[in-house]
Protein backbone atom coordinates (compact mmCIF):
# COMPACT_ATOMS: atom_id res chain seq x y z
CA UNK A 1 221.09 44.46 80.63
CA UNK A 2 222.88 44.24 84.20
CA UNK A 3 225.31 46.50 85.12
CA UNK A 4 227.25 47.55 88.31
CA UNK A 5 228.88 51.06 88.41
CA UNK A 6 232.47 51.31 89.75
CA UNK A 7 232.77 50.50 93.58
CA UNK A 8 233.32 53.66 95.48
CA UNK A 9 235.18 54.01 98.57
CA UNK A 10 236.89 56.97 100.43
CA UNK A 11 238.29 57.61 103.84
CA UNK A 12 235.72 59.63 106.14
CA UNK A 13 236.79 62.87 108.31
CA UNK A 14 237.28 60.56 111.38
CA UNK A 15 239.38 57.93 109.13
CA UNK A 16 236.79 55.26 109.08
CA UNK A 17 236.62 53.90 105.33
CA UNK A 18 233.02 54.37 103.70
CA UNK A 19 232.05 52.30 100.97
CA UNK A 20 228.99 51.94 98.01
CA UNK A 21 227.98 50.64 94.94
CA UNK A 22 225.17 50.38 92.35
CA UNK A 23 223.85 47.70 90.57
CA UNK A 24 221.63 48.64 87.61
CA UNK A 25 218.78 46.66 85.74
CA UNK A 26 217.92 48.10 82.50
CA UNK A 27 214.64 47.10 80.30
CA UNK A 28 214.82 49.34 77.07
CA UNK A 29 214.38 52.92 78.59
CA UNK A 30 213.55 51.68 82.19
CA UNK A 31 216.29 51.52 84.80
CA UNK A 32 216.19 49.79 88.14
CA UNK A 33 218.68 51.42 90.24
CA UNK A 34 219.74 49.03 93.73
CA UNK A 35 222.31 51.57 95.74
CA UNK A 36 224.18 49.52 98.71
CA UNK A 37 226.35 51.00 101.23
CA UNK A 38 227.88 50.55 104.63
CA UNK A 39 226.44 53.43 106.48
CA UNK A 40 229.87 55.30 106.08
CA UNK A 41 232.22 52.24 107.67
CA UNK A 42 229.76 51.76 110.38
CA UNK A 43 228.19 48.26 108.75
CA UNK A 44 230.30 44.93 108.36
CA UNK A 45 228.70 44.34 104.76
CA UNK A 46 227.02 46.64 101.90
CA UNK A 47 223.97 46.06 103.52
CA UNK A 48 222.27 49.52 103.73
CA UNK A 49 220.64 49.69 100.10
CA UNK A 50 217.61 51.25 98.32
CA UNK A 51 215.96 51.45 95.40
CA UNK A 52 215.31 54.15 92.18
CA UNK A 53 213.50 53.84 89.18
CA UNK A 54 214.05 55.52 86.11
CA UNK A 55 212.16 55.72 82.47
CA UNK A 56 214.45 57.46 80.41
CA UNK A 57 215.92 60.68 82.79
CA UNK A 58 213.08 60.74 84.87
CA UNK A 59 212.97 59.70 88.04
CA UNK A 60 209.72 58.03 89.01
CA UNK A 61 210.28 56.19 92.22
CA UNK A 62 207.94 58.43 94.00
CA UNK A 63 205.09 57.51 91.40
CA UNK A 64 205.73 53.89 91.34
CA UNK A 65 205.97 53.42 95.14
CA UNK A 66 203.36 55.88 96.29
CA UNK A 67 205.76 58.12 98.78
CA UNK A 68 205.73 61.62 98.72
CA UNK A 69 208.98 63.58 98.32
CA UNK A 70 209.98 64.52 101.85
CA UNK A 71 210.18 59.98 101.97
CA UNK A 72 211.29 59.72 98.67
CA UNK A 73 214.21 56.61 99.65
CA UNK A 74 212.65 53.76 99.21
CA UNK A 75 214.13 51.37 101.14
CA UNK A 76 215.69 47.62 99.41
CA UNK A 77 213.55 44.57 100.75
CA UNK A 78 212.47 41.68 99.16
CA UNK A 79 209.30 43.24 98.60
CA UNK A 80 209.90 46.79 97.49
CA UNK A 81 212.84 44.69 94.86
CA UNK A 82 209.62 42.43 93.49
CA UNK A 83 207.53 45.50 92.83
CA UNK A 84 210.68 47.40 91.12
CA UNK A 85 210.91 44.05 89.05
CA UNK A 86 207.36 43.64 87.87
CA UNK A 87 207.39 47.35 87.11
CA UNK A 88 210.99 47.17 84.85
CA UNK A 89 209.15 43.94 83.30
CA UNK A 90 205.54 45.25 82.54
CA UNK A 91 205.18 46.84 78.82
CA UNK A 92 201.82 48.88 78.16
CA UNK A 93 201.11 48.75 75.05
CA UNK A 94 198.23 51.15 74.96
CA UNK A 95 194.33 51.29 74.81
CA UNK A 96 193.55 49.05 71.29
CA UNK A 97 195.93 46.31 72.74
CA UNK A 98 193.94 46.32 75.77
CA UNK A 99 190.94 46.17 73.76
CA UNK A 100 192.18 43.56 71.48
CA UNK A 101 193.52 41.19 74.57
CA UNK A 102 189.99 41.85 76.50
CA UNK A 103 188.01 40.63 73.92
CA UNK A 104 190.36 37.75 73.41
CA UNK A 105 190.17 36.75 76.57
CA UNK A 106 193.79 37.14 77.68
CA UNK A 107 194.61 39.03 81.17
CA UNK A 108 195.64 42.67 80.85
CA UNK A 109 197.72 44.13 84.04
């Protein structure tokens, strides 16, 4: 399923308008989460954006991408968006289907 939360916008303390919105991809109990905002009114478009991924509550952006916490934002390019894709994609399916495809011959990722 694809989903966008509600646009939000509000007026900053020095009256410049800040605006944001998420876009969610959801794979049974994984979410892809792609946040875009102007950089509180200071960008033309939505163009400042990252990325979160979720299996059920938890967040584990940090564990997918390799950053520690103190870097956690993970920053929305074209590659960081394929490796949030193959990872909302992939199914594991644990060790005797591994098994079963190895000694079939069919690739296991």
């Amino acid at each position: 399923m694809i989903f966008a939360n509600q646009p939000f916008s509000h007026v900053t303390s020095d009256g410049s308008r800040s605006s944001s919105v998420s876009v969610c991809f959801e794979n049974g109990p994984k979410t892809l989460s792609l946040a875009l905002d102007d950089s509180c009114g200071r960008l033309q478009r939505l163009s400042r954006a990252d990325i979160r991924l979720f299996e059920g509550e938890e967040d584990v952006t940090e564990a997918v991408f390799g950053v520690d916490s103190s870097a956690s934002v993970v920053h929305a390019s074209i590659e960081n968006f394929d490796t949030a894709m193959r990872w909302l994609r992939r199914v594991e399916w644990g060790m005797e289907a591994a098994a079963a495809c190895t000694s079939s011959g069919a690739e296991v990722e």
